[in-house]
N, C-alpha and C. Protein backbone atom coordinates (compact mmCIF):
# COMPACT_ATOMS: atom_id res chain seq x y z
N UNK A 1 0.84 -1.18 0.00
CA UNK A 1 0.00 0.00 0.00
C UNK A 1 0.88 1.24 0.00
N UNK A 2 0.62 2.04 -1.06
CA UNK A 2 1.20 3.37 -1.33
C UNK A 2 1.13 4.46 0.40
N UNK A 3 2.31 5.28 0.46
CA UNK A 3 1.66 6.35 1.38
C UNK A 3 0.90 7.16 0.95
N UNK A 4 -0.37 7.63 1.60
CA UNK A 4 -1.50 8.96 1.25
C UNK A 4 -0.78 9.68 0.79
N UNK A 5 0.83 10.55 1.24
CA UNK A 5 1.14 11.29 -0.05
C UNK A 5 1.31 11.21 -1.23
N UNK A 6 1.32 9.97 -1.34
CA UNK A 6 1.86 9.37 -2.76
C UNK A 6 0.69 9.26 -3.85
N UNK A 7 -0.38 8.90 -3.82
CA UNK A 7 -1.68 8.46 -4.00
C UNK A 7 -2.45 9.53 -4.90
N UNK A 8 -2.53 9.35 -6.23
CA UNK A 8 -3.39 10.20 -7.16
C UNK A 8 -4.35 9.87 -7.07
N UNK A 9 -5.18 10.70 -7.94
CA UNK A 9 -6.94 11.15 -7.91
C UNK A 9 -7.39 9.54 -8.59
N UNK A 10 -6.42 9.12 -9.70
CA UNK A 10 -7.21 7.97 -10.35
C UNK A 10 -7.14 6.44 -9.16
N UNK A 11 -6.29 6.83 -8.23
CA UNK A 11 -6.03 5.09 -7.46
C UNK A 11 -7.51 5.63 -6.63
N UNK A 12 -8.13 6.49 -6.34
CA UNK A 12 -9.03 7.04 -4.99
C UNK A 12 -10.44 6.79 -5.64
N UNK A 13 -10.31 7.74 -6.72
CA UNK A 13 -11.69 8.66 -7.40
C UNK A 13 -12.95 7.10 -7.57
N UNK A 14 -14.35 7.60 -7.17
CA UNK A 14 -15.14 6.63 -7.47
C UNK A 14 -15.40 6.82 -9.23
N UNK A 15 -15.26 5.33 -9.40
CA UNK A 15 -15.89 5.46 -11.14
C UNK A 15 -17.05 5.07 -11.31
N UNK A 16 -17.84 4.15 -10.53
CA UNK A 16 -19.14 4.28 -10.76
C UNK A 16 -20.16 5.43 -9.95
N UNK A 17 -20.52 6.09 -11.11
CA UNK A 17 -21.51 7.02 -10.64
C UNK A 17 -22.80 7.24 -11.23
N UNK A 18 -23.77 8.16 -11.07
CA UNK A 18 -25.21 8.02 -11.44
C UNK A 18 -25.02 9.91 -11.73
N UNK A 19 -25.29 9.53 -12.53
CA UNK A 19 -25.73 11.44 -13.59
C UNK A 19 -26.84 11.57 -14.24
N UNK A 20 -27.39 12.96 -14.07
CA UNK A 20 -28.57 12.95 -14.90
C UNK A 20 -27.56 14.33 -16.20
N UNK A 21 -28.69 14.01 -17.46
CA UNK A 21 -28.65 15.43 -18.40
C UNK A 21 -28.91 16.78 -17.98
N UNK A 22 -28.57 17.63 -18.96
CA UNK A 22 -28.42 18.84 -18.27
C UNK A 22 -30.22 19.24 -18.25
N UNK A 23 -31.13 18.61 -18.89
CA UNK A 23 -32.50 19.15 -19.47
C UNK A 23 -33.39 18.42 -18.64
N UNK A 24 -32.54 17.17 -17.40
CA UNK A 24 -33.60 16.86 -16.44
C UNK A 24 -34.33 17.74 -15.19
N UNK A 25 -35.07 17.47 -14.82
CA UNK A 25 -35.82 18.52 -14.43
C UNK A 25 -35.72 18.03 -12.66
N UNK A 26 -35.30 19.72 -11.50
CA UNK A 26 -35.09 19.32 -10.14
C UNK A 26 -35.91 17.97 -9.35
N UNK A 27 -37.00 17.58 -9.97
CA UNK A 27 -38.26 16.44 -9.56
C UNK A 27 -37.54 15.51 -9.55
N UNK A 28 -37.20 14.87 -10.69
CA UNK A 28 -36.67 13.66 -11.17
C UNK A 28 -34.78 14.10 -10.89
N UNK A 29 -34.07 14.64 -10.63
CA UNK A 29 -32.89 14.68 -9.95
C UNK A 29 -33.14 14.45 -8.45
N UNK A 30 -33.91 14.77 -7.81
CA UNK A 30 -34.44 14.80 -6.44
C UNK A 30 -34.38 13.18 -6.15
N UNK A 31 -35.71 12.54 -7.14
CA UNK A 31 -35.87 11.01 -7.20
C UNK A 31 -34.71 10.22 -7.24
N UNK A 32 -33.80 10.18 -8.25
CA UNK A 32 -32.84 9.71 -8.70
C UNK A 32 -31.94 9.98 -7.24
N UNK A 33 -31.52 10.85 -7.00
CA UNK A 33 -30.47 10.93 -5.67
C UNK A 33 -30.92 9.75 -4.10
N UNK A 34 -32.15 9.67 -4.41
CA UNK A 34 -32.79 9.43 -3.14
C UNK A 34 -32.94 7.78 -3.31
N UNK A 35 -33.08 7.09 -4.78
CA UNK A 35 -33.22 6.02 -4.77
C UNK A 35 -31.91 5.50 -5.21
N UNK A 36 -30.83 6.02 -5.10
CA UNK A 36 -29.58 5.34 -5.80
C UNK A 36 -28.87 6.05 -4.45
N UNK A 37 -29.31 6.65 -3.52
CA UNK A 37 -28.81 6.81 -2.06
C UNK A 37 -27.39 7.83 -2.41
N UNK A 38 -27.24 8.75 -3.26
CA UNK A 38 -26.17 9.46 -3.48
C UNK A 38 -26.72 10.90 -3.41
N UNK A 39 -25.05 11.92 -2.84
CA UNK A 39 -25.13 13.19 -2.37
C UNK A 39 -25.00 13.83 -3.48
N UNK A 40 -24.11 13.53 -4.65
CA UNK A 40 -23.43 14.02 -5.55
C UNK A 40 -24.18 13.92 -6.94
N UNK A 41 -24.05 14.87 -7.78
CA UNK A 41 -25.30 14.19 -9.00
C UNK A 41 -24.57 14.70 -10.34
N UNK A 42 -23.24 14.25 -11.08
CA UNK A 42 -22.98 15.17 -12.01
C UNK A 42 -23.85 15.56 -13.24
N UNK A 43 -23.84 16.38 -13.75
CA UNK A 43 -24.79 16.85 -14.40
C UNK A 43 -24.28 16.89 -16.23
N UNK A 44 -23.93 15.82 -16.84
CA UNK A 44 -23.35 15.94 -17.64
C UNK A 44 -24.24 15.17 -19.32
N UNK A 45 -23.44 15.96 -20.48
CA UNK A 45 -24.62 15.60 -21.45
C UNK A 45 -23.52 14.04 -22.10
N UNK A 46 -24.28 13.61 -23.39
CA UNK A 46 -23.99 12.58 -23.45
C UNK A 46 -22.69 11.97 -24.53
N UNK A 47 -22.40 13.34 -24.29
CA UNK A 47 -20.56 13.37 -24.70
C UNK A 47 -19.63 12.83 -23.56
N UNK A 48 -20.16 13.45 -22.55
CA UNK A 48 -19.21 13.35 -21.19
C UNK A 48 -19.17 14.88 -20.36
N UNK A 49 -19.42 15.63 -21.43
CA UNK A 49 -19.05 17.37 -20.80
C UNK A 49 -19.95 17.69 -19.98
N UNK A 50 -19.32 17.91 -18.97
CA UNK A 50 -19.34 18.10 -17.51
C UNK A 50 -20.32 19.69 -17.35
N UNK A 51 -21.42 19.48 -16.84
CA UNK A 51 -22.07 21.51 -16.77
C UNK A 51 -21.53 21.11 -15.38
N UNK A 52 -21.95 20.49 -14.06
CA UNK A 52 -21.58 20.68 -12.96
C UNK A 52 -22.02 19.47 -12.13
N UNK A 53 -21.59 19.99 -10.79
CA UNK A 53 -22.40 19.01 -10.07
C UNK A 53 -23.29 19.38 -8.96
N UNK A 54 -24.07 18.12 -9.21
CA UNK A 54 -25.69 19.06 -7.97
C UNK A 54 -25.55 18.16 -7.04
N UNK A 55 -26.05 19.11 -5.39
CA UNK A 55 -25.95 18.29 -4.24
C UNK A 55 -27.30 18.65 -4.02
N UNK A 56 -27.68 17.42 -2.95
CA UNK A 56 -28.90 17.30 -2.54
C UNK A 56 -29.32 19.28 -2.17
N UNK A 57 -28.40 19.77 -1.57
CA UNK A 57 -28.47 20.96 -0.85
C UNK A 57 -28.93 22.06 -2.24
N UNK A 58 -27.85 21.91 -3.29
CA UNK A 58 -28.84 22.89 -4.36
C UNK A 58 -30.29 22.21 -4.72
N UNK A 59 -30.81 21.81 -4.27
CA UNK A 59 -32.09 20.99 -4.90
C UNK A 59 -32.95 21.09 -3.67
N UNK A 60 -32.54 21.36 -2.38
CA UNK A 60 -33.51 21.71 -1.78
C UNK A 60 -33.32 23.64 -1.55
N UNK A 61 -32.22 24.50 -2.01
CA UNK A 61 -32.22 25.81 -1.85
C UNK A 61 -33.21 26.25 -3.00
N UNK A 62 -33.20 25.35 -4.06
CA UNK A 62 -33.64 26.10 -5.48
C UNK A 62 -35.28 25.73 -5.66
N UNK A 63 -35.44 24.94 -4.40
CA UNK A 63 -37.11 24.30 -4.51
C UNK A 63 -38.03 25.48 -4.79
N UNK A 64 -39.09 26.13 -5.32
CA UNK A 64 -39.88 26.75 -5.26
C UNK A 64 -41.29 26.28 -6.12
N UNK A 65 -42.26 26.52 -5.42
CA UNK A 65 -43.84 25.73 -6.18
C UNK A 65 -43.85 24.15 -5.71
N UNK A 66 -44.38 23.66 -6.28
CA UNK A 66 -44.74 22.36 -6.07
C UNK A 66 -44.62 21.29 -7.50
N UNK A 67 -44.74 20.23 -7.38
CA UNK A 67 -43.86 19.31 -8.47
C UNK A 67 -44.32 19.87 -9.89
N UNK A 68 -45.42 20.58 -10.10
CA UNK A 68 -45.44 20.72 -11.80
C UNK A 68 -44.48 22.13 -12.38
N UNK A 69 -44.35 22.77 -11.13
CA UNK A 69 -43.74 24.04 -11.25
C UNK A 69 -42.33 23.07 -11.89
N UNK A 70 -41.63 22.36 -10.77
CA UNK A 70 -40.24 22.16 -10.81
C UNK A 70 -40.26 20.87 -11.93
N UNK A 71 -41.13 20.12 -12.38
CA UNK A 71 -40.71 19.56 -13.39
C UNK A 71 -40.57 20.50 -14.93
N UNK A 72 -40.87 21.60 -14.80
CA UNK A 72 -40.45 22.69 -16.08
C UNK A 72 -39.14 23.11 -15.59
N UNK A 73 -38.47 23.37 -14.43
CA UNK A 73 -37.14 23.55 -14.75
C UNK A 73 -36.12 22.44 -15.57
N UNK A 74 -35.12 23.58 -15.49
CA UNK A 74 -34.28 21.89 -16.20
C UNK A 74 -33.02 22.37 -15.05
N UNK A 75 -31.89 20.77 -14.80
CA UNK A 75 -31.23 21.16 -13.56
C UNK A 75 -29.71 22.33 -14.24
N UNK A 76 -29.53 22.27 -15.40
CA UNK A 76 -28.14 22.87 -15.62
C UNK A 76 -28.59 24.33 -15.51
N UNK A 77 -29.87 24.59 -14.94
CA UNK A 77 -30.07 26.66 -14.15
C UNK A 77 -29.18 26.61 -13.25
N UNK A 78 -29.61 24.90 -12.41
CA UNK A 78 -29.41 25.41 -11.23
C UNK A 78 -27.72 25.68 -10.81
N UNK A 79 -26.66 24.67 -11.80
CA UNK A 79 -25.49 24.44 -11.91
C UNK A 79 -24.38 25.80 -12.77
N UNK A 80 -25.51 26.29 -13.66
CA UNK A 80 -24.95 27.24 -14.51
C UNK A 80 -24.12 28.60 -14.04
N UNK A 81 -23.07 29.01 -14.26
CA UNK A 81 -22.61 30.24 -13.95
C UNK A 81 -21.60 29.91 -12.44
N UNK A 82 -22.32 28.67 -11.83
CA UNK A 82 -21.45 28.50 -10.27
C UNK A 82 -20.35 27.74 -10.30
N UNK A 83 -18.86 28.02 -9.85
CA UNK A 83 -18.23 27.33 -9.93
C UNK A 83 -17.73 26.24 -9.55
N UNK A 84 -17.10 25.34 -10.24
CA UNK A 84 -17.23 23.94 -10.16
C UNK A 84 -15.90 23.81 -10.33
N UNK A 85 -15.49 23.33 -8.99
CA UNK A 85 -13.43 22.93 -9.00
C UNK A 85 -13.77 21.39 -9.61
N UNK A 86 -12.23 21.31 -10.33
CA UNK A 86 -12.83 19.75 -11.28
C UNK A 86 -10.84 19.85 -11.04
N UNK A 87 -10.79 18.16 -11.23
CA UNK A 87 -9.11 17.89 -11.22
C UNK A 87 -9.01 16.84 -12.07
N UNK A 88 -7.56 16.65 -12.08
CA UNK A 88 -7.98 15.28 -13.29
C UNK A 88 -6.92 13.97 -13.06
N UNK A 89 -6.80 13.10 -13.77
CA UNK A 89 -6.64 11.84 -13.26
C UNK A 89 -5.21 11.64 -13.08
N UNK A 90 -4.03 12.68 -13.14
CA UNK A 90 -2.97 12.08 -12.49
C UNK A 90 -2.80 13.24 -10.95
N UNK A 91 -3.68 13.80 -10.63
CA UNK A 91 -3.28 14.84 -10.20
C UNK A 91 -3.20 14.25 -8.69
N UNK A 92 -2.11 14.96 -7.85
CA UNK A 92 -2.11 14.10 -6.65
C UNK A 92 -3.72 14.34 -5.64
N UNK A 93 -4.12 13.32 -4.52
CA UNK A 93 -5.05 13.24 -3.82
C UNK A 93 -4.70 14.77 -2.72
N UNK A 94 -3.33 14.81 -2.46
CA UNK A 94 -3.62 16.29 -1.50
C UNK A 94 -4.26 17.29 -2.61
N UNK A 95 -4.11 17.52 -3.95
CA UNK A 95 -4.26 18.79 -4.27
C UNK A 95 -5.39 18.81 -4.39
N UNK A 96 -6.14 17.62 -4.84
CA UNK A 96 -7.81 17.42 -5.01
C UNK A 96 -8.55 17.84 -3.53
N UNK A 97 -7.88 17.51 -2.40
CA UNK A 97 -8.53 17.48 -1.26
C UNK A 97 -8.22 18.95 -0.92
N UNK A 98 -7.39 19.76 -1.46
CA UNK A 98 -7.01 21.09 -1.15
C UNK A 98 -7.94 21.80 -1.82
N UNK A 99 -8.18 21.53 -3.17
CA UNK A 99 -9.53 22.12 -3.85
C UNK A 99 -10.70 22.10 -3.42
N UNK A 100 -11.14 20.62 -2.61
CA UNK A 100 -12.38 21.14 -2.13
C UNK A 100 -12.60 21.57 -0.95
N UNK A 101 -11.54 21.77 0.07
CA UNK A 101 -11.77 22.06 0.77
C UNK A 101 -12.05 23.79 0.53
N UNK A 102 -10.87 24.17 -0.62
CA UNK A 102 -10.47 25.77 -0.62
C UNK A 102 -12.01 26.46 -1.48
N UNK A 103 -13.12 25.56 -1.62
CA UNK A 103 -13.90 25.53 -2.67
C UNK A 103 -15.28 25.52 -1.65
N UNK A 104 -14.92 24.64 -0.56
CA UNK A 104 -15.82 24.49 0.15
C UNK A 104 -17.25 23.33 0.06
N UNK A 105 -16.65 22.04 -0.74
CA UNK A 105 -17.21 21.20 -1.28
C UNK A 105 -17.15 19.85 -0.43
N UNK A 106 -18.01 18.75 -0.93
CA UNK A 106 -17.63 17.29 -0.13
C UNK A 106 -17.57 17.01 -1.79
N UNK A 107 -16.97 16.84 -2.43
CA UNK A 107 -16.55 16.36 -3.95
C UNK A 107 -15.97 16.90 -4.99
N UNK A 108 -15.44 16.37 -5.96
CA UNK A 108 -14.93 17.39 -6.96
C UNK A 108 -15.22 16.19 -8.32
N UNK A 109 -15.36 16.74 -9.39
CA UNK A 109 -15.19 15.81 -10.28
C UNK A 109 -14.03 15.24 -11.16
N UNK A 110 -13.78 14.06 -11.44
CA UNK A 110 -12.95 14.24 -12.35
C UNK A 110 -12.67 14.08 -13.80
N UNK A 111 -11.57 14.69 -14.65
CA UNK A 111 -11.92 15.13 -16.06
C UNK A 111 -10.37 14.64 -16.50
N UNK A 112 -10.74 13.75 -17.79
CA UNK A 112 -10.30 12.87 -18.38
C UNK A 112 -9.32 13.77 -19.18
N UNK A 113 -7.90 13.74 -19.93
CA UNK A 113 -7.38 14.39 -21.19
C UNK A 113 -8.62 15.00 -22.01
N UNK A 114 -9.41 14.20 -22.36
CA UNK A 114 -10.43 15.48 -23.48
C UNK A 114 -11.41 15.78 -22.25
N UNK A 115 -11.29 16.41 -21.16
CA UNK A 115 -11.75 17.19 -20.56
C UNK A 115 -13.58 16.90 -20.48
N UNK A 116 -13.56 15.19 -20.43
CA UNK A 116 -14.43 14.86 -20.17
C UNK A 116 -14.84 13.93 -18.66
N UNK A 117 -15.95 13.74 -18.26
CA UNK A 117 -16.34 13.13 -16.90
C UNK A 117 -15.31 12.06 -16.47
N UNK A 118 -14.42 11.38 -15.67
CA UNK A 118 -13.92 9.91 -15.79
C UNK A 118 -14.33 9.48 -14.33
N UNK A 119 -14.72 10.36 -13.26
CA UNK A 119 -15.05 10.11 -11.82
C UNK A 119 -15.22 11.18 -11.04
N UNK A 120 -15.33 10.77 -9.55
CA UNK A 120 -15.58 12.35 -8.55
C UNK A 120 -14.65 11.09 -7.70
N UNK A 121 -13.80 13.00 -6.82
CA UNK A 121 -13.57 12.60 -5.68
C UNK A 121 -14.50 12.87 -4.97
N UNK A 122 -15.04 12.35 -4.00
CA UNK A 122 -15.73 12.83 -2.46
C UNK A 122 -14.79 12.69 -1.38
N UNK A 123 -15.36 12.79 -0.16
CA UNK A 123 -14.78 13.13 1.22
C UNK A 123 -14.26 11.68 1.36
N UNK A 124 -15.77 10.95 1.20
CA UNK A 124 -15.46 8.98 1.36
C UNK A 124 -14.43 8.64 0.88
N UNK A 125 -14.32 9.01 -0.12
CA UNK A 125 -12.99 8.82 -1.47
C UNK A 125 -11.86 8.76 -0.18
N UNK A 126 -11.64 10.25 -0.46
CA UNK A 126 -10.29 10.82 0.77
C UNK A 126 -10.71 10.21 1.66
N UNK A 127 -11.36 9.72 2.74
CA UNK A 127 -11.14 9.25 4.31
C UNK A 127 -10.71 7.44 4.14
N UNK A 128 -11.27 7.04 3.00
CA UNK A 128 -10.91 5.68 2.94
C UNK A 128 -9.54 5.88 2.13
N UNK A 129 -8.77 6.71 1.78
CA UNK A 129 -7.41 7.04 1.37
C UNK A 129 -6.16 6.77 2.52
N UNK A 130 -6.98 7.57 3.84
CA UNK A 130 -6.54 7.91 4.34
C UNK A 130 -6.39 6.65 5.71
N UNK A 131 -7.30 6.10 5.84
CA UNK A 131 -7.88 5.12 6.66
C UNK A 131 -6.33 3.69 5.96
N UNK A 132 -6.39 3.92 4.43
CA UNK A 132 -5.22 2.64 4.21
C UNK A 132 -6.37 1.61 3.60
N UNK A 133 -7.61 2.12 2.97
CA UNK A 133 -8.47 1.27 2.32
C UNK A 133 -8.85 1.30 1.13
N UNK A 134 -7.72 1.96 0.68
CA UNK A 134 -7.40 2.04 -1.44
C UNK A 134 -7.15 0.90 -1.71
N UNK A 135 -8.21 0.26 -2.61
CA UNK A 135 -7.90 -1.37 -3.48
C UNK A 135 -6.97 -0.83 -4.19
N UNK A 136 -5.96 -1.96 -4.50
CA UNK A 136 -4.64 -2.04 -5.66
C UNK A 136 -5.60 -2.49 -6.57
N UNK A 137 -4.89 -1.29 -7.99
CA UNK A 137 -5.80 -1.78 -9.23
C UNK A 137 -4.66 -2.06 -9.77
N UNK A 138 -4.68 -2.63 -10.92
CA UNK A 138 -3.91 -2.79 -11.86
C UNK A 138 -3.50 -1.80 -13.13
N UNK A 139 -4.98 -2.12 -13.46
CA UNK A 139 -5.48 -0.87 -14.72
C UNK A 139 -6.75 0.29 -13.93
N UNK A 140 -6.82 1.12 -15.25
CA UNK A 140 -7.90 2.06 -14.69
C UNK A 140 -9.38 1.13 -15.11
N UNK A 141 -10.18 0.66 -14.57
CA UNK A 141 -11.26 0.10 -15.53
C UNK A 141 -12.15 1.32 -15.70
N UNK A 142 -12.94 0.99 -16.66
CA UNK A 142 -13.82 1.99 -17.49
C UNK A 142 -14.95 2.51 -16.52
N UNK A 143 -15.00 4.00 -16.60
CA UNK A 143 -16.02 4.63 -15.75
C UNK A 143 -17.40 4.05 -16.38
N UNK A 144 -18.20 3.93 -15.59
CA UNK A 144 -19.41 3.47 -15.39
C UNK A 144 -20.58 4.23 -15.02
N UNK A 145 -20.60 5.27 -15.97
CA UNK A 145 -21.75 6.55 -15.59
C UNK A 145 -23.09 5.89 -15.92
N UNK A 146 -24.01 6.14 -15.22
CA UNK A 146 -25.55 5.91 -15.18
C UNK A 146 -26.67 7.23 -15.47
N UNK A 147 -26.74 7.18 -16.84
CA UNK A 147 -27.61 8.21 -17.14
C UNK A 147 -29.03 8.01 -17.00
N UNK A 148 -30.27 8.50 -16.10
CA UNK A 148 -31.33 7.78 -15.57
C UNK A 148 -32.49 9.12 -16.39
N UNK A 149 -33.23 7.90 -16.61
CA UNK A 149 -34.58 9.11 -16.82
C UNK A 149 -35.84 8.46 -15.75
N UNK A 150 -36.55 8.52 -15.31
CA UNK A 150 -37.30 8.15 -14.85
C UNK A 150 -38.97 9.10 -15.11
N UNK A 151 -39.75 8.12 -16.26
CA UNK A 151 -40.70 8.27 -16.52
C UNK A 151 -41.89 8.26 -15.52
N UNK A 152 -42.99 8.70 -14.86
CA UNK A 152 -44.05 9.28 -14.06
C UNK A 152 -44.83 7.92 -15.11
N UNK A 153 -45.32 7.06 -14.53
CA UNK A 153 -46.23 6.01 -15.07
C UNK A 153 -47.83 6.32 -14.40
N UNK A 154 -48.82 6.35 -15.42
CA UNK A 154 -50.09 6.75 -14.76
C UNK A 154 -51.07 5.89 -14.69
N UNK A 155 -51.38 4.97 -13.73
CA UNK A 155 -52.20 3.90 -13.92
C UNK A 155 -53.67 3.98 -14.56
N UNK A 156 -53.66 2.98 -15.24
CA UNK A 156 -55.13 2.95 -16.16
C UNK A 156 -56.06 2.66 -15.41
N UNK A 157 -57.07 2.77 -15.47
CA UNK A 157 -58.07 2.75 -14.70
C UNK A 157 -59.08 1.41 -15.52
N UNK A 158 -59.70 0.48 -15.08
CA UNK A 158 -60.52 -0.26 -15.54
C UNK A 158 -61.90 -0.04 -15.74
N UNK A 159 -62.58 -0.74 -16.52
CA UNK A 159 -63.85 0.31 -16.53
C UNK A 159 -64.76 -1.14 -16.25
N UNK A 160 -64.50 -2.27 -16.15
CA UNK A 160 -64.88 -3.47 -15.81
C UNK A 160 -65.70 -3.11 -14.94
């Protein structure tokens, strides 16, 4: 096992993650976080390019009306214009953990040579870094993004 100083963003960073598009709407980002039990939500289209990332916390500051209101937003308002520290895959684990802290975040994302999605650090990331509970990989295996839509199903009614 490497020392924590030693230790880049790619031996740490989680690769499986769950993202919605930038045109999903706060309702169904809300859903999605709550049934896949995650804080972090990157918000990326289906290139890889990154608008940002949403925490449970922008999704309950930006709530206003009730679900038909917020299924007309779309979430990249809520991400747009705010900045988003992002690091990338050789970069060491202190500088990532220096960014979010200096950023004021529990995550950062990370961005591949073409400056596309490949993982996030979170806090978990860093404390199990730090704890001495980084699996030895070999290779990088392939990020595993989960792009979710979740359709509103309306039951039929029988007339039997």
């Amino acid at each position: 096992m490497s020392d924590v100083k030693d230790l880049t963003v790619a031996q740490v960073m989680s690769r499986t993650l769950v993202a919605v598009p930038p045109d999903e709407s706060p309702l169904l980002a809300w859903e999605i976080m709550r049934r896949a039990d995650v804080h972090h939500l990157p918000v990326v289209d289906t290139t890889g390019r990154l608008y940002g990332v949403l925490t449970r916390e922008d999704l309950a500051c930006h709530w206003s009306g009730g679900p038909v209101e917020q299924s007309h937003v779309h979430v990249h308002t809520l991400v747009a214009g705010r900045r988003c520290p992002r690091t990338t895959l050789g970069a060491s684990l202190a500088d990532a953990a220096a960014a979010m802290v200096g950023a004021g975040v529990s995550a950062i994302p990370v961005l591949n040579d073409a400056a596309r999605l490949a993982g996030m650090v979170t806090v978990t990331d860093v404390l199990r870094a730090v704890a001495g509970l980084v699996p030895e990989r070999q290779e990088l295996p392939e990020l595993m993004t989960g792009m979710f839509r979740l359709v509103p199903v309306i039951p039929t009614v029988s007339t039997r």
